[in-house]
Structure formats: C-alpha cells, structure tokens
Protein backbone atom coordinates (compact mmCIF):
# COMPACT_ATOMS: atom_id res chain seq x y z
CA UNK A 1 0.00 0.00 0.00
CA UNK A 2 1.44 3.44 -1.26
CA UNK A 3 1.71 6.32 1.44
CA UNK A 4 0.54 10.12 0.43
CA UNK A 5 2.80 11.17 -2.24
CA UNK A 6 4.20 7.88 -2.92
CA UNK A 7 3.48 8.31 -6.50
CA UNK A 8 6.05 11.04 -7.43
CA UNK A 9 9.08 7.94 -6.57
CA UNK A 10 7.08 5.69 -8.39
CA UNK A 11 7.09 8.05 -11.65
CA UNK A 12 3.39 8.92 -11.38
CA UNK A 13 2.59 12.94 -10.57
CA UNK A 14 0.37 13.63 -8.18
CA UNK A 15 -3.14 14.69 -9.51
CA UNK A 16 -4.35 17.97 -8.43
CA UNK A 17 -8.07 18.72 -7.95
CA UNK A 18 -9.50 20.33 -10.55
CA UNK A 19 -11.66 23.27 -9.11
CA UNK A 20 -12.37 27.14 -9.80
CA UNK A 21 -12.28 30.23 -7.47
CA UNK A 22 -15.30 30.96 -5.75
CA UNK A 23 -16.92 34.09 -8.16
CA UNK A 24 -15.61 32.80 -11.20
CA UNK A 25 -16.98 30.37 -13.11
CA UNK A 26 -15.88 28.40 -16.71
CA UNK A 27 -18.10 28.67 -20.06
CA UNK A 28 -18.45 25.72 -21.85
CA UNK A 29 -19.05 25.89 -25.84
CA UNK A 30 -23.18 26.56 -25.75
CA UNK A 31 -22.38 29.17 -22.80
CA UNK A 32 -19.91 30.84 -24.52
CA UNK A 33 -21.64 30.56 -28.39
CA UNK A 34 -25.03 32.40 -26.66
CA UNK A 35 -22.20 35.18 -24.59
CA UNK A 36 -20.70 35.83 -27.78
CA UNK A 37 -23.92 36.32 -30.15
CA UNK A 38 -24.81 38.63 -27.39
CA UNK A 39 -21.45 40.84 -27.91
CA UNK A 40 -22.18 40.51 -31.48
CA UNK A 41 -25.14 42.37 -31.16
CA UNK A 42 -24.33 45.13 -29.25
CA UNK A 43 -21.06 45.49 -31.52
CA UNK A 44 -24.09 46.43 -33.78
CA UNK A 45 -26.14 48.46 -32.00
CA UNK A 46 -22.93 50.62 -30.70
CA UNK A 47 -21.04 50.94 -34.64
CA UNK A 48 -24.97 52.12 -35.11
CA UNK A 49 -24.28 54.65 -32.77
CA UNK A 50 -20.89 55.76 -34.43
CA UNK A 51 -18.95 53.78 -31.37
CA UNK A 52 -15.25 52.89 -32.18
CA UNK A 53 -13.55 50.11 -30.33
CA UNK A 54 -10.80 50.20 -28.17
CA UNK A 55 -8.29 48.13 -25.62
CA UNK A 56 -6.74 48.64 -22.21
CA UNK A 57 -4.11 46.43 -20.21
CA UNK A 58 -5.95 44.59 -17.57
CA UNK A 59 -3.37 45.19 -14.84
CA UNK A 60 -2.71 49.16 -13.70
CA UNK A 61 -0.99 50.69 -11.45
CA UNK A 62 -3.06 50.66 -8.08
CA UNK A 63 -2.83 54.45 -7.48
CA UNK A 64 -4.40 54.85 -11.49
CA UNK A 65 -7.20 52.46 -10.47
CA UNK A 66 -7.57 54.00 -6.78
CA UNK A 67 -7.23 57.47 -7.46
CA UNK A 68 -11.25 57.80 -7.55
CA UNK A 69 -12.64 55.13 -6.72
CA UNK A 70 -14.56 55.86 -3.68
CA UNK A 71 -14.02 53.66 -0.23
CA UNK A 72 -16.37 50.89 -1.01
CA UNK A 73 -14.85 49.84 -4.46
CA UNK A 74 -11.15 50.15 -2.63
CA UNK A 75 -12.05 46.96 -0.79
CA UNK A 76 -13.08 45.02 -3.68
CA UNK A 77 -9.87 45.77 -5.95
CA UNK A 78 -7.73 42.38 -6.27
CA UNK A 79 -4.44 44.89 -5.79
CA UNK A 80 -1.10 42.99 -5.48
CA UNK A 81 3.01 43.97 -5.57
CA UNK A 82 4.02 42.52 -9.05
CA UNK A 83 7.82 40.94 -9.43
CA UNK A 84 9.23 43.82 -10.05
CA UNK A 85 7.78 45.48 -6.65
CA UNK A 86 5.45 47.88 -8.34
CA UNK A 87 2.34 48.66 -6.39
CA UNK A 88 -1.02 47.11 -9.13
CA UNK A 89 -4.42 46.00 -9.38
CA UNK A 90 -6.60 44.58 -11.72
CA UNK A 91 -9.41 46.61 -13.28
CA UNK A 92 -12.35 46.73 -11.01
CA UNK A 93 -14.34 48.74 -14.24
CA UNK A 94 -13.88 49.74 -17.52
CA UNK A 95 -13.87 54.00 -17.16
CA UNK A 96 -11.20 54.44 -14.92
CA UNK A 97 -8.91 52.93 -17.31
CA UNK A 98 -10.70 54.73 -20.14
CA UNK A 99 -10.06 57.87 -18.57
CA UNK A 100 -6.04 57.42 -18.40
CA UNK A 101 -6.41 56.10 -22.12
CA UNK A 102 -8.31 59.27 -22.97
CA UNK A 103 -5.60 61.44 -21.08
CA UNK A 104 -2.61 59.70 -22.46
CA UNK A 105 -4.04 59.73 -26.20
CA UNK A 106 -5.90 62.52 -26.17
CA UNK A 107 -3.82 64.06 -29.07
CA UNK A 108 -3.60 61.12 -31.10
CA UNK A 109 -7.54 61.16 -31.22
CA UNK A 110 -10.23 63.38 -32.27
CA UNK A 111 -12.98 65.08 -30.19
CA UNK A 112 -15.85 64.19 -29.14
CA UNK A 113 -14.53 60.62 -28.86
CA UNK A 114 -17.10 57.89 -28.99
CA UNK A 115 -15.65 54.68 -28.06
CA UNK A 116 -16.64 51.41 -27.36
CA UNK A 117 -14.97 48.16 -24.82
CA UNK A 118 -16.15 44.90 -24.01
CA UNK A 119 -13.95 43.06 -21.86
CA UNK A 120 -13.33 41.34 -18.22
CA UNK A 121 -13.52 43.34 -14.94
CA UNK A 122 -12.66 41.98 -11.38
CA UNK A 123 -14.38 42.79 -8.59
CA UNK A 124 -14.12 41.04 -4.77
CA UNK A 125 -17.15 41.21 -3.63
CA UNK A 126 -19.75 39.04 -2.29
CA UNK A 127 -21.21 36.40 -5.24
CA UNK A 128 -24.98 36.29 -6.29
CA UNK A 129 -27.09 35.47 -8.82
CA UNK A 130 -25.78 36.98 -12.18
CA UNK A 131 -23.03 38.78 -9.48
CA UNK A 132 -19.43 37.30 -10.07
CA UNK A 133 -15.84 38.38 -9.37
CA UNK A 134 -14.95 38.08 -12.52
CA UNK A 135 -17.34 39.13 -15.70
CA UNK A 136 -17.31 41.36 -18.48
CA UNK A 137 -18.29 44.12 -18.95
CA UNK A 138 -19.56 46.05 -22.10
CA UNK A 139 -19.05 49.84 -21.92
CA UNK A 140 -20.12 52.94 -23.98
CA UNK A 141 -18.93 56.29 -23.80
CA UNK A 142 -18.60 59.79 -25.55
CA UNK A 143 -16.14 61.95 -24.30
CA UNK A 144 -15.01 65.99 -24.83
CA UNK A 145 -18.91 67.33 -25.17
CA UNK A 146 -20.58 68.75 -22.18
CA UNK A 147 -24.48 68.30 -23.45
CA UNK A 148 -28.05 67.04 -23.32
CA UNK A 149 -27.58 65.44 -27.06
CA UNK A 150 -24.33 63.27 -25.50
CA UNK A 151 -26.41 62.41 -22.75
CA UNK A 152 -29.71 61.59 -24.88
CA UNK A 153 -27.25 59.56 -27.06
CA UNK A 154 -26.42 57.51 -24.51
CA UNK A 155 -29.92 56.96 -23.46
CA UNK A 156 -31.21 56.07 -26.88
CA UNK A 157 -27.83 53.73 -27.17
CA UNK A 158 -29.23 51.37 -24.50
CA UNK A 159 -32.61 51.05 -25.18
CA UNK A 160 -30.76 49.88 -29.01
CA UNK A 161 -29.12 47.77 -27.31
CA UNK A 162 -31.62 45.85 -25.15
CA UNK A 163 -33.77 46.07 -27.95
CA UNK A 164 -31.10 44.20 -29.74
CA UNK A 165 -30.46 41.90 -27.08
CA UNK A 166 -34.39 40.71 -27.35
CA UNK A 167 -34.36 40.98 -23.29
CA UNK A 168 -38.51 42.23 -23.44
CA UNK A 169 -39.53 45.66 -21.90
CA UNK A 170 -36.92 47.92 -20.04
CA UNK A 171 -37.09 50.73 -17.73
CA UNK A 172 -33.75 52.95 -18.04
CA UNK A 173 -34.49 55.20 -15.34
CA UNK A 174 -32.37 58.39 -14.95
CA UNK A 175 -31.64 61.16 -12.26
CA UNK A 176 -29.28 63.61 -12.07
CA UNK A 177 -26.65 64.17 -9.45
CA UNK A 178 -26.32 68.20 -9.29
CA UNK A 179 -29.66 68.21 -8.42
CA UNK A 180 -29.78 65.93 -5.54
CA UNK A 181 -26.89 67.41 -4.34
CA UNK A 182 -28.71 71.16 -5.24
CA UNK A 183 -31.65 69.65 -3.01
CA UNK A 184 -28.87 68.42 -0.13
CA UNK A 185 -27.43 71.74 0.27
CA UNK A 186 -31.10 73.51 0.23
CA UNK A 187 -31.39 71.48 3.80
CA UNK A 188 -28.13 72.10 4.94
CA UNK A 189 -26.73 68.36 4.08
CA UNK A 190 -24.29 69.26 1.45
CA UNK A 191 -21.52 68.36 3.92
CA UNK A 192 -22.87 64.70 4.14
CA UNK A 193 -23.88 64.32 0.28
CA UNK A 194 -21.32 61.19 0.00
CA UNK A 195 -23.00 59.53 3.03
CA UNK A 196 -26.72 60.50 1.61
CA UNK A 197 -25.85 59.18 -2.05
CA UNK A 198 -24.31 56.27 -0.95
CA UNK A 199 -27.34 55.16 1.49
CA UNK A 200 -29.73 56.08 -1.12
CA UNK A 201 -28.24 54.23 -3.79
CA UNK A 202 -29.02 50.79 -1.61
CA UNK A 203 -33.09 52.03 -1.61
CA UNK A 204 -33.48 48.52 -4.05
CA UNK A 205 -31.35 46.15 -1.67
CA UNK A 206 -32.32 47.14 2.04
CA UNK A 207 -35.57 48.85 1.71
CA UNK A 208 -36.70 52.14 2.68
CA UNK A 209 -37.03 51.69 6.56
CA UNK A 210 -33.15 50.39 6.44
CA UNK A 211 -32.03 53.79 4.51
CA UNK A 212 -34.11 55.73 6.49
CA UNK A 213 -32.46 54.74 9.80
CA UNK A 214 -29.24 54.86 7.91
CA UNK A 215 -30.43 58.64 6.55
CA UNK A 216 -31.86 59.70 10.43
CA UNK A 217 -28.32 58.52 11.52
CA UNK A 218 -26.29 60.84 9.41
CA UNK A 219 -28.57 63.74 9.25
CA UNK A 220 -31.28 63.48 11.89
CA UNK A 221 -34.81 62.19 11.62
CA UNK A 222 -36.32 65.14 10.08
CA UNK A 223 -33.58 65.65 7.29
CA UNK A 224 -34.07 61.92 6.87
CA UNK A 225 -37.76 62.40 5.73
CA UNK A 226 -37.04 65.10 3.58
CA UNK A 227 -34.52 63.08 1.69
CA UNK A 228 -37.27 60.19 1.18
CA UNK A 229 -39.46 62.74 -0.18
CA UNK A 230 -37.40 63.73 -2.75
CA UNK A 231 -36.60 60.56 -3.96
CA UNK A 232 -40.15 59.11 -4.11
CA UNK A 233 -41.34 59.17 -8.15
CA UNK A 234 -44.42 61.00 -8.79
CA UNK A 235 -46.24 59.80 -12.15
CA UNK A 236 -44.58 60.73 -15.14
CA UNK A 237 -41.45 62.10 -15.90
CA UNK A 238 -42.53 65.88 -16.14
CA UNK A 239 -44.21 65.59 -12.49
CA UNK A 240 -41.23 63.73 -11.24
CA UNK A 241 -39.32 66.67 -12.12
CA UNK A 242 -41.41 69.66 -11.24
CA UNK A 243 -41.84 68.28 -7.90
CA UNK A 244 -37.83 67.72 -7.47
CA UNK A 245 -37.21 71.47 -9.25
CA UNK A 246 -39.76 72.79 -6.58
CA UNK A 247 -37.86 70.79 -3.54
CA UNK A 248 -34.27 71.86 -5.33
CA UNK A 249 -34.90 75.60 -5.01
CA UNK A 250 -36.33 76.37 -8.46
CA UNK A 251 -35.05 75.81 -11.96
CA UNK A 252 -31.00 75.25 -12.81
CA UNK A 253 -29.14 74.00 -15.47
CA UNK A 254 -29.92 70.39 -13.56
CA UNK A 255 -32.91 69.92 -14.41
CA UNK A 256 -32.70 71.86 -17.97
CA UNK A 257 -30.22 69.11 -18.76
CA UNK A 258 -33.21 66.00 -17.69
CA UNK A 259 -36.14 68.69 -19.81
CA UNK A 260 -33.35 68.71 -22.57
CA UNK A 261 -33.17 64.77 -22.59
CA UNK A 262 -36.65 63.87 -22.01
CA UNK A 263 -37.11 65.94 -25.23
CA UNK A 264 -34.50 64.06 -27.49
CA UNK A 265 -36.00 60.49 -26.18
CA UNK A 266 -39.05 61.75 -26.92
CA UNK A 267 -38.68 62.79 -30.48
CA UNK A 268 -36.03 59.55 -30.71
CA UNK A 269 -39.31 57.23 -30.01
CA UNK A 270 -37.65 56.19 -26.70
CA UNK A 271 -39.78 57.94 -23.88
CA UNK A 272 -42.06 55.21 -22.88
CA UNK A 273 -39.33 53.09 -21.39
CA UNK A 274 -37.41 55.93 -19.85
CA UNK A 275 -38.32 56.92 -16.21
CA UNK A 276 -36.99 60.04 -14.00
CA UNK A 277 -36.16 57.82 -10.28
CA UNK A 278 -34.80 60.31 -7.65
CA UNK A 279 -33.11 57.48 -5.90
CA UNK A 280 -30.74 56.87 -8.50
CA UNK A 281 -27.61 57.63 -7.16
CA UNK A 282 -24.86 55.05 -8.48
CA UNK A 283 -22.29 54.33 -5.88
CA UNK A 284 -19.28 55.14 -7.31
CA UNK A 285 -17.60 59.11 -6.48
CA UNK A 286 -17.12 59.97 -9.85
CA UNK A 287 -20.08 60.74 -11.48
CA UNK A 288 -21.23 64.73 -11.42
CA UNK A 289 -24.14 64.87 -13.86
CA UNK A 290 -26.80 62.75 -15.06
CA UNK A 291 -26.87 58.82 -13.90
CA UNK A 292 -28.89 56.10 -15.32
CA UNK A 293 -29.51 52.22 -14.37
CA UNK A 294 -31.51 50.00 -16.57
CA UNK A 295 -34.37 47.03 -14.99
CA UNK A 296 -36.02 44.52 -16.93
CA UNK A 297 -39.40 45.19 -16.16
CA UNK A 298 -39.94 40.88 -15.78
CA UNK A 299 -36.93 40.72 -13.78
CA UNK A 300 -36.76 44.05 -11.26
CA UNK A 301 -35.18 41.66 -8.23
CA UNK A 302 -31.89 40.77 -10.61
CA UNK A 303 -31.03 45.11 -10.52
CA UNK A 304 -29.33 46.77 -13.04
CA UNK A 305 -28.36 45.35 -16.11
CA UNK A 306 -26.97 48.84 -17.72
CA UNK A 307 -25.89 51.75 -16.20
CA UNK A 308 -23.78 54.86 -16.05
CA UNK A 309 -24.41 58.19 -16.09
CA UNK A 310 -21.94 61.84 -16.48
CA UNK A 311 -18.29 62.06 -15.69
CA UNK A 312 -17.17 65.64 -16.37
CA UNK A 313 -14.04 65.40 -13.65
CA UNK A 314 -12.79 61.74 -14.10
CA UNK A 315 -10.04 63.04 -16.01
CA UNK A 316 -8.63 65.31 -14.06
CA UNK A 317 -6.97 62.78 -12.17
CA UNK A 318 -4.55 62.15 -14.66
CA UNK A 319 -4.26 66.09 -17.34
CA UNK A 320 -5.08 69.27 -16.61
CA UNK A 321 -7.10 69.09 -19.76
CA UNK A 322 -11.10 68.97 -19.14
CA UNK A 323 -12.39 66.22 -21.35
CA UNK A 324 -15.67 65.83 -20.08
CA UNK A 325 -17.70 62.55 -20.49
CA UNK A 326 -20.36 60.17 -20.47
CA UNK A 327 -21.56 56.68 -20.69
CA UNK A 328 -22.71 53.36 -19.75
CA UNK A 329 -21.77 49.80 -19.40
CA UNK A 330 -23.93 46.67 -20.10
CA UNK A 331 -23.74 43.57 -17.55
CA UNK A 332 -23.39 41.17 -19.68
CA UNK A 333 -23.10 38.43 -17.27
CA UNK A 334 -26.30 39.71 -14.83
CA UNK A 335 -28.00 39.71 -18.14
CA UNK A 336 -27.17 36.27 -19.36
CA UNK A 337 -28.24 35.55 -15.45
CA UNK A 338 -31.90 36.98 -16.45
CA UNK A 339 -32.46 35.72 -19.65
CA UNK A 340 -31.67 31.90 -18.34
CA UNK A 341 -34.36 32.97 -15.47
CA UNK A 342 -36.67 34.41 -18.05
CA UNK A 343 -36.62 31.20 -20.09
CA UNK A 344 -35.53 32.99 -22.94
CA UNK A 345 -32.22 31.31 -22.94
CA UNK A 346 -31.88 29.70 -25.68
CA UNK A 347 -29.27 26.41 -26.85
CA UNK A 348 -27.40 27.65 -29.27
CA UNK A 349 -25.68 25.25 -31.93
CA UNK A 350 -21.61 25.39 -32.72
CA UNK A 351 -20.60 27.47 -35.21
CA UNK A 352 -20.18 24.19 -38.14
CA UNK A 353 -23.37 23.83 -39.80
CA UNK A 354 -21.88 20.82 -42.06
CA UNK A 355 -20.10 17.84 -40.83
CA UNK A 356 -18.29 15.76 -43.91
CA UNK A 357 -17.63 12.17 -42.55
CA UNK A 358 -14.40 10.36 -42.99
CA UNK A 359 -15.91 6.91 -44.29
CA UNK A 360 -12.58 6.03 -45.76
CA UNK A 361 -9.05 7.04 -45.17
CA UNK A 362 -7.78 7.11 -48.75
CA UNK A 363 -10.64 9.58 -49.69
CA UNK A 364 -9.75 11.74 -46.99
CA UNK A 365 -7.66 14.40 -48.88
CA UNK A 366 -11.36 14.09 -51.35
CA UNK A 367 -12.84 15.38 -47.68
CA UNK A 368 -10.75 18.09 -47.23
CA UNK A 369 -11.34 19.26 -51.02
CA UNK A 370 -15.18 19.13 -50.42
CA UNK A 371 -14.84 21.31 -47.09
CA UNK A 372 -13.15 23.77 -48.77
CA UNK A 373 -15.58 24.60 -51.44
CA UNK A 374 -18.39 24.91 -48.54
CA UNK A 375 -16.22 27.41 -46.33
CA UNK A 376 -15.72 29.01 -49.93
CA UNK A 377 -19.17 29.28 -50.30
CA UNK A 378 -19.78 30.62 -46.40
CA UNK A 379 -20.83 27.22 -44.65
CA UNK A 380 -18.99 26.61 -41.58
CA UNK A 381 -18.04 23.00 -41.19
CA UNK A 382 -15.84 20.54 -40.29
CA UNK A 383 -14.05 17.17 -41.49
CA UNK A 384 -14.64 14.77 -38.96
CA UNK A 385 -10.62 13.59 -38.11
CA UNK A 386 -10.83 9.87 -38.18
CA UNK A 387 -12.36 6.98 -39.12
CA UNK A 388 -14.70 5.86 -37.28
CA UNK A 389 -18.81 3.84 -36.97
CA UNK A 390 -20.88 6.31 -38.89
CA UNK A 391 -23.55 6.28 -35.99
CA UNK A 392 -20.70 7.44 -33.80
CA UNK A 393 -20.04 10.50 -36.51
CA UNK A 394 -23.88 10.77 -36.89
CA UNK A 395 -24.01 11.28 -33.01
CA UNK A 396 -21.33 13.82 -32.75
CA UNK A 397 -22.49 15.70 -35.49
CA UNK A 398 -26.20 16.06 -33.70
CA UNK A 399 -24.65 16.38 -30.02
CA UNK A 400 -22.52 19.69 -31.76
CA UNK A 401 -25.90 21.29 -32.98
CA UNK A 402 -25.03 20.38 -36.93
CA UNK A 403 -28.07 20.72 -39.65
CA UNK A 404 -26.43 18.37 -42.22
CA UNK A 405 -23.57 15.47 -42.33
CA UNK A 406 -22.14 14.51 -45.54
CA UNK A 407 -21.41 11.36 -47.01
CA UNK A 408 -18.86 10.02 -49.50
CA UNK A 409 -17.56 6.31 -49.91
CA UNK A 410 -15.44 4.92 -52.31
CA UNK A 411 -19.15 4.62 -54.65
CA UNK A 412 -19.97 8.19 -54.60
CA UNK A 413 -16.32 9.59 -55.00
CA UNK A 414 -16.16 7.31 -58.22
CA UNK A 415 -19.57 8.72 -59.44
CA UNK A 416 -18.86 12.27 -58.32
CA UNK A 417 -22.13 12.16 -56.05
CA UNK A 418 -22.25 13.48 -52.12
CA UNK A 419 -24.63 12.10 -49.81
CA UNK A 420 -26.60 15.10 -48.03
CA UNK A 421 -28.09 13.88 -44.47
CA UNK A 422 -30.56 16.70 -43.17
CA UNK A 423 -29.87 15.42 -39.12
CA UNK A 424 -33.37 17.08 -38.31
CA UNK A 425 -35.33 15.32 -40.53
CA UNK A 426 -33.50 11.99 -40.90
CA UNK A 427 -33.72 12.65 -44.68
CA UNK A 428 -30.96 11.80 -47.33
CA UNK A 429 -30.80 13.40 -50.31
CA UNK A 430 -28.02 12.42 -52.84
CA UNK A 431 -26.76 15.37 -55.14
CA UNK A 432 -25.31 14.32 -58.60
CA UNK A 433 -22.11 16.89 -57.56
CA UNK A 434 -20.41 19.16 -55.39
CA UNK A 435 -21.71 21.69 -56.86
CA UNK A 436 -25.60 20.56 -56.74
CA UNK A 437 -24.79 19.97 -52.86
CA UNK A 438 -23.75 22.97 -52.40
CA UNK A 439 -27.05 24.44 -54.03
CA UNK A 440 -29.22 21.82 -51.80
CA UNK A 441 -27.40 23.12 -48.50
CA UNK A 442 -27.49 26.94 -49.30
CA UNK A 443 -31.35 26.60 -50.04
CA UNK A 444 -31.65 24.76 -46.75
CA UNK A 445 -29.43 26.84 -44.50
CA UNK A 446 -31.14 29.77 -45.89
C-alpha cells in the first residue's frame, strides 16, 4: 500500500483537484456561443451609434485604479506587488482605465470621442445570482462634449441595445446628481452628500425603513424624511421633475439638462421606457451629472443590467485638460443571469453547420477538397478527423448542434455524387455533384 505522495518515486505525478475560485466560473461551448452572439449584437447596436472600439491592459498601477474610486470599491480591488515590486491592481471597471487612455491619447484622437470596450472586470465582492468576481463588462462612452444630445445619445444607445439583445420591456431610469446634491445643500446636508448618495443608492437592496435609519443617523430624523421625499417618483417624468425642481430651489441647469433629454427620447421614439427615479444615485464618487440604471421590467429583483451616467471630472486625475464625459456599461453576465431565469435562454448550436464524414481514409484528402468549397461558399463545417462507426459520426455531429452530415464512400467519389443527411429530418438526399450539394445546403441553410 502506497503512502501520500508515494506516487512522485514511483514516476506517477500527483493529480491535483480540478476546481475554480469561488466568483468565477468556466463557459463551456453553448455558454460561450449564446455570450458571444450577445457581444455581437451590441457590436451592432454601438457601430450604429458611431462607437469605435478600443483596448486597455488589464493590470494598472493601483494608485491609477484607486485614485477615484470611492471607499467601497477600494475593498473590492484584487491589488497585489508585481515581481518587479510595483504597487497594481486589476481593473475593477472599464472608465477608470478609459479615462487614463483618454488622457494619455488625447492628441492622437479626435474630439468628441465615442468609443466602445467589451472586456473582463474583477471585482471582490460578495457572489450572487448573475453577481461574479470576474465578468465582463460592455461599456459605452462619448467623451469631450458637455451636453443634453451626449447624454440623450447615450440613453437612446441602450434602449438599441436591449432592444437588440431581445431581453422584453426595459425601464432605463435616470436622475441627475447636481440636483440631488442642489436639493442636499437647500437642507443644509451638502456636507454629508457622499453619506446620503451612498445610502440612497441601496433604496433597491435594504428597503426604505433600512435607509431611512441609515439617513436619520447621518442627518437626523427630520432631514431623513425630507430626503425620502425627494426621492419618491411621482407619475410621469414631467411631475417627477417639477416636484424635485420645486424641492431643489427652483429651476438650474440640472434639471434643464433631464427637460433637454426627455425631449430628445421623446422625439427619438424612446420615452415610454425611460423613467426620471430620484433614488438613483450610483455608488461610485465619480459621477457629477446625469446617472442612469436600466431594470427589466420581468426581472426588477436581478437590478441593473446597464448603467452609467456623467463624468465631467474623471479626467482630471490624470491632465489638466477637461475632457468631459459620459456613458454606460452593459452587464453582460447579470444579463445572461436573467435571460436563463426568463426562459428565454436559448441552446445555441456550434458554429459548423456541415459535418463531412471520414468513411474512408484514402478519400480523406477528397474530404478536405469538399470542405473547402463549402467554407468558400460561407458554410462553416468541419471534417470529422478519423475513421470511425458512422452512428458514432452521426451522433457527434447532432450532439454539436449540426443541420447536415455529408457522405462520400469509395461509390460516390467514383460517381462524383455526395450524400446530403438533413440530421433534423433523418432525410438523405443524394446530389449528382459538389456543386448541386452545395445548391441543396445553401437553399436549406437559408
């Protein structure tokens, strides 16, 4: 009998157990196939938009990441001395590192700058559904213009993309931050606006009984009822915001920026799913002017599946240059989350459409000839490598989400014929040549 690590003097390694870090999480082919048509489409709806895509490193220096980020996302940064003894961190988002892009490059690019990023964040904080430590996000931004049509670009830019994404009805609802903070210092709270935004901005999670102690705290009971009031909707978007102008003080450029925007979505056909929601805050310190978070209106509980909102001093950090901006980011992974809850999740087959079977080794060069003219013709498939039972091929071919297998034995190479197998219907068909096969599987495909 062998003791514990016995096997390495016996010439056998040890075998280590396969497992993944709690938060992140492997795709396997029909994950990753339904992730990626997903990107696909919001490539779309963004080059729609005139978005240009772009690439960051995903390891910074810490103090690039940090330098904004606000206490609660400080914590959640996976921030480590590299080998060389410099001080990094992965990206816990996708603007911070935009904004020392845009201040680095900012004369090798033009302005406004409308750019688009899809790629993985890391975050440590606590797991949920459609919540990881590692996922991807999909961002959106315009930077250098200061202006209700950026801002009502934006807005219209997400409900393209949900309505791309097929994810049903949407509420994007928006608020604006000068004019919560115009309302703070109208009670004398301006001091504690971090503390107020930040309690606010959990209205969703806790409840309102939870932020109000949290509120009554901070600012005292009676502050901490005025603060509920304002951030209670009224119905409709123009009472919404003639009752938060009236609590605010009167009219300012705050809430000419939301009249300016409602406006644009308005004439843009996008009003109905937009909502003005006082308790919109978003968590993170950088954000001055408008904010926005998007809800599935079958899936509320999952939160926000898009937001964003106005960064006009993010850059400032790193140039003395304003470049004002603005933008969103899609969660791609809460959203996969909510469509696999919505049962609208659907299987999605491999990319190979055609699989040509290997049925004998000496026609196998004939194979690769025959999947050439198909890729030539814009039908992914594949050759399958070996010989092998047909039902085995048959079976792999149908377990990989294939429409059609093809078939060609020493008979049909001689006559020039190709057996086409429609794997749905069980039907053969046998076309007298490539070239009629090809016909048969573009009329079928199509």
């Amino acid at each position: 009998m062998l003791r514990p690590g016995a096997g390495i003097m016996l010439g056998m390694p040890d075998i280590i157990e396969p497992r993944v870090l709690k938060g992140f999480r492997d795709y396997l082919p029909e994950a990753e196939i339904e992730r990626r048509g997903l990107v696909e489409k919001l490539e779309l709806a963004f080059r729609s938009f005139g978005f240009v895509p772009i690439d960051t490193p995903c390891l910074e220096y810490a103090e690039i990441l940090l330098g904004k980020g606000g206490g609660e996302t400080d914590k959640q940064v996976y921030r480590f001395p590299d080998k060389g003894g410099r001080d990094v961190a992965l990206r816990f988002d996708l603007t911070v590192p935009f904004a020392r892009f845009m201040a680095e490059h900012v004369d090798e690019l033009y302005l406004p700058f409308r750019r688009y990023h899809m790629a993985k964040v890391w975050r440590g904080e606590n797991t949920q559904r459609g919540r990881y430590r590692e996922f991807m996000q999909c961002d959106f931004d315009i930077v250098g213009a200061d202006s209700a049509a950026a801002d009502a670009d934006i807005v219209l830019c997400i409900a393209e993309a949900m309505r791309a994404l097929e994810v049903g009805e949407v509420r994007i609802r928006i608020n604006h931050r000068g004019l919560f903070n115009r309302f703070l210092a109208s009670i004398g709270a301006a001091e504690k606006s971090t503390a107020v935004l930040r309690a606010v901005d959990k209205l969703d999670k806790i409840g309102a009984e939870a932020v109000r102690e949290q509120l009554a705290a901070d600012l005292g009971g009676e502050a901490a009822g005025k603060v509920l009031d304002f951030i209670r909707q009224e119905e409709g978007f123009e009472a919404t915001l003639a009752k938060l102008e009236s609590l605010a003080g009167g009219p300012g450029p705050d809430t000419a920026r939301l009249r300016a925007i409602w406006a644009q979505a308005r004439e843009a056909g996008a009003a109905d799913g937009l909502v003005l929601d006082p308790s919109i805050t978003r968590g993170l310190d950088y954000y001055t002017g408008v904010v926005f978070e998007t809800s599935l209106s079958a899936l509320p509980e999952i939160g926000s599946v898009c937001s964003g909102g106005r960064y006009d001093e993010l850059a400032s950090l790193y140039t003395t240059r304003r470049l004002p901006g603005v933008g969103a980011s899609v969660g791609l992974d809460r959203l996969l989350a909510a469509l696999e809850a919505l049962g609208r999740s659907r299987p999605r087959p491999g990319y190979a459409q055609v699989l040509v079977l290997d049925v004998e080794e000496e026609l196998e060069p004939r194979y690769q000839g025959i999947a050439r003219a198909l890729r030539a013709a814009g039908i992914a498939c594949e050759v399958y490598p070996e010989k092998r039972k047909l039902g085995a091929q048959f079976a792999y071919a149908e377990k990989k989400g294939m429409a059609f297998a093809l078939v060609v034995g020493g008979e049909e190479a001689a006559a020039g014929r190709i057996q086409v197998k429609d794997l749905k219907t069980r039907e053969s068909v046998e076309a007298a040549s490539l070239e009629a096969a090809l016909e048969l599987l573009r009329g079928r495909l199509a």
